[in-house]
C-alpha atoms as a PDB file:
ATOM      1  CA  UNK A   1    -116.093  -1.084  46.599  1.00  0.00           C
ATOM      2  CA  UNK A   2    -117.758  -4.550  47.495  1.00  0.00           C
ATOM      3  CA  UNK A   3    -117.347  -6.722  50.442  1.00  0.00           C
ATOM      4  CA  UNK A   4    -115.839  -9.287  47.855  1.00  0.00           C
ATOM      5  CA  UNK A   5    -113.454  -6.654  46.664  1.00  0.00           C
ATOM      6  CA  UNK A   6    -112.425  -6.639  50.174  1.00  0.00           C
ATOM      7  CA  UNK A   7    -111.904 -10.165  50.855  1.00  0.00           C
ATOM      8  CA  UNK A   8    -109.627 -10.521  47.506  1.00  0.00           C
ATOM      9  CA  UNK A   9    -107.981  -6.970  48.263  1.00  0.00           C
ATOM     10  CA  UNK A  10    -104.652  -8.717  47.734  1.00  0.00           C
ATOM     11  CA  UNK A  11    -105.219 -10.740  44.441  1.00  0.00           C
ATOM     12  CA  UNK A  12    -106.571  -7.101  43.259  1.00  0.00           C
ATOM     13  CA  UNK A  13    -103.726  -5.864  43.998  1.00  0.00           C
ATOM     14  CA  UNK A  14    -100.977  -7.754  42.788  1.00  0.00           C
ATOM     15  CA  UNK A  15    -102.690  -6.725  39.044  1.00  0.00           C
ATOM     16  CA  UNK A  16    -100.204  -4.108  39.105  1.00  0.00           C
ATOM     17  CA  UNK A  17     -97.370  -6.193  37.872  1.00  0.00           C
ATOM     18  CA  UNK A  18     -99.245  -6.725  34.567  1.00  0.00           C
ATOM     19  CA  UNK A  19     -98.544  -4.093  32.479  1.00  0.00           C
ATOM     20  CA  UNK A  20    -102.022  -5.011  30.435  1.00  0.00           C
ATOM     21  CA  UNK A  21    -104.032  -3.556  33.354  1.00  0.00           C
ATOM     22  CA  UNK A  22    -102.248  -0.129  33.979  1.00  0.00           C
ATOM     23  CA  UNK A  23    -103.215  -0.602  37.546  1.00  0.00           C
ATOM     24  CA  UNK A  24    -101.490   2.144  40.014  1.00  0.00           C
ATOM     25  CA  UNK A  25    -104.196   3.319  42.271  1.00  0.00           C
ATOM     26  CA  UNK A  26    -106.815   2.187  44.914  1.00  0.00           C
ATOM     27  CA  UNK A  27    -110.085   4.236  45.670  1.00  0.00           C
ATOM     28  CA  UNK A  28    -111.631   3.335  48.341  1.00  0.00           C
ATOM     29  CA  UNK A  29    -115.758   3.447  47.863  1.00  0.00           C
ATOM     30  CA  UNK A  30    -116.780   4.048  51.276  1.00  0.00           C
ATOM     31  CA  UNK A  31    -120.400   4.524  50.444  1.00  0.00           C
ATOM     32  CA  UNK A  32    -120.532   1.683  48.273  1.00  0.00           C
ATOM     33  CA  UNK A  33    -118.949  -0.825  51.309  1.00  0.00           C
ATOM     34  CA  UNK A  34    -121.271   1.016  53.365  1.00  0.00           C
ATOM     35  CA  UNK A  35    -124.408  -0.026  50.950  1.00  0.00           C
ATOM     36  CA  UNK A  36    -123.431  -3.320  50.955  1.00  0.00           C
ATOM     37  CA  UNK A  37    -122.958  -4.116  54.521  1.00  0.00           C
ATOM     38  CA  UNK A  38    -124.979  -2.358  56.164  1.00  0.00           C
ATOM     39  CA  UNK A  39    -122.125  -0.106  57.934  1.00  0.00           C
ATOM     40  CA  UNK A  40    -123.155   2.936  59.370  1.00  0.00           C
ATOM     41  CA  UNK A  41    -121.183   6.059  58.288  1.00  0.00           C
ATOM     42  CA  UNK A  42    -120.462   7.551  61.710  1.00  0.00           C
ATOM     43  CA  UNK A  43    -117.540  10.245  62.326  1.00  0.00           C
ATOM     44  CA  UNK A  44    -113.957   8.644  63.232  1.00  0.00           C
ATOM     45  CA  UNK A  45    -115.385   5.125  60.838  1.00  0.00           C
ATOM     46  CA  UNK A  46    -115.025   2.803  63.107  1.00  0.00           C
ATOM     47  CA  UNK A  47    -116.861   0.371  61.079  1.00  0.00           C
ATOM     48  CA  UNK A  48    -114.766   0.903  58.401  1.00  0.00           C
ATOM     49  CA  UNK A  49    -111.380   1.058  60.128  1.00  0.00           C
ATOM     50  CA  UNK A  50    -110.460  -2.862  59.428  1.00  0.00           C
ATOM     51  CA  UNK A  51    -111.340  -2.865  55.921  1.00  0.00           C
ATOM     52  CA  UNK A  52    -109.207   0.511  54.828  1.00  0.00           C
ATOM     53  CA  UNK A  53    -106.225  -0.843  56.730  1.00  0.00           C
ATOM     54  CA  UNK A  54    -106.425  -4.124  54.819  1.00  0.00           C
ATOM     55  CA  UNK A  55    -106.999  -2.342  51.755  1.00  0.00           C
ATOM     56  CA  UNK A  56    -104.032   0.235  52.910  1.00  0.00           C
ATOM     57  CA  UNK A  57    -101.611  -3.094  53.279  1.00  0.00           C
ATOM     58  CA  UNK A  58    -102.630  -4.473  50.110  1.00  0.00           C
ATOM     59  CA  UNK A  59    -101.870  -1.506  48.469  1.00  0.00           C
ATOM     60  CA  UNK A  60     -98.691  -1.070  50.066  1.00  0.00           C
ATOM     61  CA  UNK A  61     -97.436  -4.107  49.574  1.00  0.00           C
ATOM     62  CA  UNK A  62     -97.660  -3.613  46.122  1.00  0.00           C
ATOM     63  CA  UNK A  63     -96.620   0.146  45.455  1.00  0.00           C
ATOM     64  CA  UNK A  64     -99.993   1.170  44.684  1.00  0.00           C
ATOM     65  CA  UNK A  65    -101.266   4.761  45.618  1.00  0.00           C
ATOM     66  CA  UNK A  66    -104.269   4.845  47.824  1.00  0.00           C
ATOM     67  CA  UNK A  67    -106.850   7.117  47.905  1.00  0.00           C
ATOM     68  CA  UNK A  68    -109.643   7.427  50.682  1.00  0.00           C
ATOM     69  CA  UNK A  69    -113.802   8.074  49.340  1.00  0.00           C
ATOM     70  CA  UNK A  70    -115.580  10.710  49.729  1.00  0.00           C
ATOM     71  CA  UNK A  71    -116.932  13.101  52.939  1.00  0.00           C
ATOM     72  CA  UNK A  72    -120.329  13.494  51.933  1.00  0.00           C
ATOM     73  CA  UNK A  73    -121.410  16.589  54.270  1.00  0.00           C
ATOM     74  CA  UNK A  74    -120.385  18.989  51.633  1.00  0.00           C
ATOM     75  CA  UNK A  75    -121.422  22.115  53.633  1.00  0.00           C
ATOM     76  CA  UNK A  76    -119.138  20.474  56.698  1.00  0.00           C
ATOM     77  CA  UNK A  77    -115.751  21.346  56.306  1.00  0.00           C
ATOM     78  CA  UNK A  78    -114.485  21.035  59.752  1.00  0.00           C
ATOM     79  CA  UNK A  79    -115.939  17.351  59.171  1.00  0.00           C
ATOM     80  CA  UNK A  80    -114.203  16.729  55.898  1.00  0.00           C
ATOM     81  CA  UNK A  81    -110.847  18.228  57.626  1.00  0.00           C
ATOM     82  CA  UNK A  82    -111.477  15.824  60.514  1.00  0.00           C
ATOM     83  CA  UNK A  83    -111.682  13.164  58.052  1.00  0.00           C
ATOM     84  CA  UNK A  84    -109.044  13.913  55.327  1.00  0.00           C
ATOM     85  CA  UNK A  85    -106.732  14.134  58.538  1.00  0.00           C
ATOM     86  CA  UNK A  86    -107.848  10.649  59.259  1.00  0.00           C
ATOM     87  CA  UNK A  87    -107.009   9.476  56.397  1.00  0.00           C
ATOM     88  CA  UNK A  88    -104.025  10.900  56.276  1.00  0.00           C
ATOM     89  CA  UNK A  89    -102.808   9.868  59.728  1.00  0.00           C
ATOM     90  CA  UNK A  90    -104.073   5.500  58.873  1.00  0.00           C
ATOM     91  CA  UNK A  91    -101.484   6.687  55.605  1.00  0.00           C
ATOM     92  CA  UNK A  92    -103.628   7.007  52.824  1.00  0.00           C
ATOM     93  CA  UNK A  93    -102.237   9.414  49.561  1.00  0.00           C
ATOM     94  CA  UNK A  94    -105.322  11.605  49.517  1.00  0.00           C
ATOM     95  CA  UNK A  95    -108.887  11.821  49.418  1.00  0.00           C
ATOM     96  CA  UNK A  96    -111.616  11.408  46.783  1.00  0.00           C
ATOM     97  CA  UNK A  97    -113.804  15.117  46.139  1.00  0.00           C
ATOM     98  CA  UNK A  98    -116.896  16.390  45.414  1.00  0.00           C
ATOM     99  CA  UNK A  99    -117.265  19.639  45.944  1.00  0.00           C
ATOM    100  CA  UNK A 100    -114.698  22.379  45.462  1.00  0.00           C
ATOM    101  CA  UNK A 101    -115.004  23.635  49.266  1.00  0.00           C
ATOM    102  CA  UNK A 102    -113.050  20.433  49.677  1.00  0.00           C
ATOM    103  CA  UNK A 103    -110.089  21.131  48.333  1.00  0.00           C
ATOM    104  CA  UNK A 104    -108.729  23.173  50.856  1.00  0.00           C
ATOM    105  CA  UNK A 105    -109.047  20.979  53.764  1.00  0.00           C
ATOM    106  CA  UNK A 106    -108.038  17.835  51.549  1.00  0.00           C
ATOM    107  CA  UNK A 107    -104.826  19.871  50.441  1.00  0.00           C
ATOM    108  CA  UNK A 108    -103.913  20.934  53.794  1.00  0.00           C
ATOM    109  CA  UNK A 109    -104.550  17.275  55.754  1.00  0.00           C
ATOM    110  CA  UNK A 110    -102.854  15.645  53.875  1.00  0.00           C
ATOM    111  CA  UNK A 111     -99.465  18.180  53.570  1.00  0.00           C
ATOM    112  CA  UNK A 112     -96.834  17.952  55.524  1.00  0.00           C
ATOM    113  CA  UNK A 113     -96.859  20.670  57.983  1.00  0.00           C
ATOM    114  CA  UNK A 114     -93.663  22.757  58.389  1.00  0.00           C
ATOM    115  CA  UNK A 115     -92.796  21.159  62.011  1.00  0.00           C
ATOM    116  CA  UNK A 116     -92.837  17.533  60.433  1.00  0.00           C
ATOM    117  CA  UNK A 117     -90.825  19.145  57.181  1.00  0.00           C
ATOM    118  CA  UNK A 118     -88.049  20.851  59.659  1.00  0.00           C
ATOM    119  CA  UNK A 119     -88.185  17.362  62.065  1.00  0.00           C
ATOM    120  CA  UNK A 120     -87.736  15.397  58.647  1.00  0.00           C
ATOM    121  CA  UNK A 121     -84.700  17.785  57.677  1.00  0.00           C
ATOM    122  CA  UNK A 122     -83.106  17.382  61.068  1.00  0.00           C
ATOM    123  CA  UNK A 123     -83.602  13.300  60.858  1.00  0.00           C
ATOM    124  CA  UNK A 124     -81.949  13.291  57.247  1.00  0.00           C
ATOM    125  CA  UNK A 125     -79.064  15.824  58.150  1.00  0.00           C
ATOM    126  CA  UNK A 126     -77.997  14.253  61.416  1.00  0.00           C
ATOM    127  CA  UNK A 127     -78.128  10.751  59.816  1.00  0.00           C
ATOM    128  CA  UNK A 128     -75.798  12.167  57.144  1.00  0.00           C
ATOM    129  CA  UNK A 129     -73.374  13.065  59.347  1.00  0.00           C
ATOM    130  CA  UNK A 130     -69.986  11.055  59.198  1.00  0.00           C
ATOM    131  CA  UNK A 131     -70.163  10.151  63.246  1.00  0.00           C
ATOM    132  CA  UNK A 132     -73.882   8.370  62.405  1.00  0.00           C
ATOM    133  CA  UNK A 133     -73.110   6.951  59.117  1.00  0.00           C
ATOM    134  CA  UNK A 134     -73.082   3.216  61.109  1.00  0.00           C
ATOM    135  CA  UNK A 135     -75.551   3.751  63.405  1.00  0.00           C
ATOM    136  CA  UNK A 136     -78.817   2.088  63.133  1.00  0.00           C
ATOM    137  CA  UNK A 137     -80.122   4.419  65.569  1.00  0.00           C
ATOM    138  CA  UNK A 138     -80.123   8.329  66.939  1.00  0.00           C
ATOM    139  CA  UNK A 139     -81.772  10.811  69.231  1.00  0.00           C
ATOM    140  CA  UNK A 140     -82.712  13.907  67.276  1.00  0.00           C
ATOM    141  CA  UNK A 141     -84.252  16.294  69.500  1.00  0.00           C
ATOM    142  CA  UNK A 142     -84.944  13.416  72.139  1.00  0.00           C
ATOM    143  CA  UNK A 143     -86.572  11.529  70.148  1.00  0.00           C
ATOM    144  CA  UNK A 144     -85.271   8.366  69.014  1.00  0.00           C
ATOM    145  CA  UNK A 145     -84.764   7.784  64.961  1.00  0.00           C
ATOM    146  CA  UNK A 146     -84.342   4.851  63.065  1.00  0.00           C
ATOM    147  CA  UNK A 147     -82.173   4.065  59.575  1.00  0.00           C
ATOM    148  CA  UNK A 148     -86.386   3.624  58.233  1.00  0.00           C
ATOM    149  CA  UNK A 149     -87.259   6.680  59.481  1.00  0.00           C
ATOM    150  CA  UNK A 150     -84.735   8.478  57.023  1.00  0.00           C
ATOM    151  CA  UNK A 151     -87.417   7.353  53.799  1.00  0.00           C
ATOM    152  CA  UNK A 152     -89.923   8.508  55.650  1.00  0.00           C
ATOM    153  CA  UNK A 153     -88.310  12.138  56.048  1.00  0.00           C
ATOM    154  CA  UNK A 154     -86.965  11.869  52.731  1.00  0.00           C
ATOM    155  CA  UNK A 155     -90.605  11.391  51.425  1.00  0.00           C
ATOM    156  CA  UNK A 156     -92.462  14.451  53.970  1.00  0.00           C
ATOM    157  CA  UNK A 157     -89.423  16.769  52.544  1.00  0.00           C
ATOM    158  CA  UNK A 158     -89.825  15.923  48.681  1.00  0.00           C
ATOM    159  CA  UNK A 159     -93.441  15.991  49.219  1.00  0.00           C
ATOM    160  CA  UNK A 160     -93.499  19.548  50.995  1.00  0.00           C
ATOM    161  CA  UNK A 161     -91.170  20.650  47.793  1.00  0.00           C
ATOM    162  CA  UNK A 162     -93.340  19.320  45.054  1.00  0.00           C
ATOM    163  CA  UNK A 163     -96.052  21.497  46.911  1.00  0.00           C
ATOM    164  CA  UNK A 164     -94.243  24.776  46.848  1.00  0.00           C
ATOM    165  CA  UNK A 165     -92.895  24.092  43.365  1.00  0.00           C
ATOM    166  CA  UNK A 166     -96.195  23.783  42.126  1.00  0.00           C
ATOM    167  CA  UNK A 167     -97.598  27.228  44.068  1.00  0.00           C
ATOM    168  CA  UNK A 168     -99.657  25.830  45.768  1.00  0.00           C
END
């Protein structure tokens, strides 16, 4: 949440391979890093971009969860959808909340929709099929797929069934 958290992002990180701290999440404190340098909190970020994707890497590279801060506009939420998609899109796990309207457009941002959860299917079921099983690469629907895409399927799929399992 500091400019100096920031430029250490990486040594912050790697605390998650010591069990003492119990480290296994990033927020990111937008307002703070906003407070402290002077950014301006404009729609799409742009200030901001730079420092979540460093933050985003650092977390990455160390199997952290990341979570984006807060939409502030609590009676805008077509703004907080616009943003939560954001978020969602640069890869980040979810979004910080502060108001209850938020959940809604939080939950449904950052879900995978039913086109990417039947594209995912189609990725993982054509990869497991005995004629691709030494490929490194495929055309599903056009579209060319690599062996890394198959995690990434893997992980919209499980996702959109830890959703329904839950009811939500």
């Amino acid at each position: 949440e500091t400019p100096a958290a920031i430029l250490n992002i990486q040594d912050i990180a790697k605390a998650r391979r010591d069990r003492r701290t119990r480290l296994t999440c990033f927020v990111l404190g937008t307002n703070d890093l906003a407070k402290d340098t002077w950014a301006q909190l404009v729609p799409g970020r742009v200030p901001m971009l730079p420092w979540m994707m460093f933050t985003l890497a650092a977390a990455r590279a160390e199997g952290l969860t990341i979570l984006d801060g807060v939409w502030n506009d609590i009676g805008d939420i077509e703004g907080c959808r616009t943003e939560c998609r954001q978020a969602r899109d640069l890869g980040f796990d979810g979004k910080t909340l502060i108001h209850p309207n938020q959940l809604e457009p939080a939950n449904t941002s950052f879900a995978p929709t039913e086109e990417e959860v039947r594209r995912a299917t189609l990725v993982i079921e054509a990869f497991d099929k005995p004629e691709n099983a030494k490929r490194g690469a495929i055309k599903v629907e056009g579209r060319m797929y690599e062996r890394q895409h198959i995690s990434m399927a893997r992980r919209a799929v499980n996702w959109s069934d830890s959703i329904a399992a839950r009811g939500y």
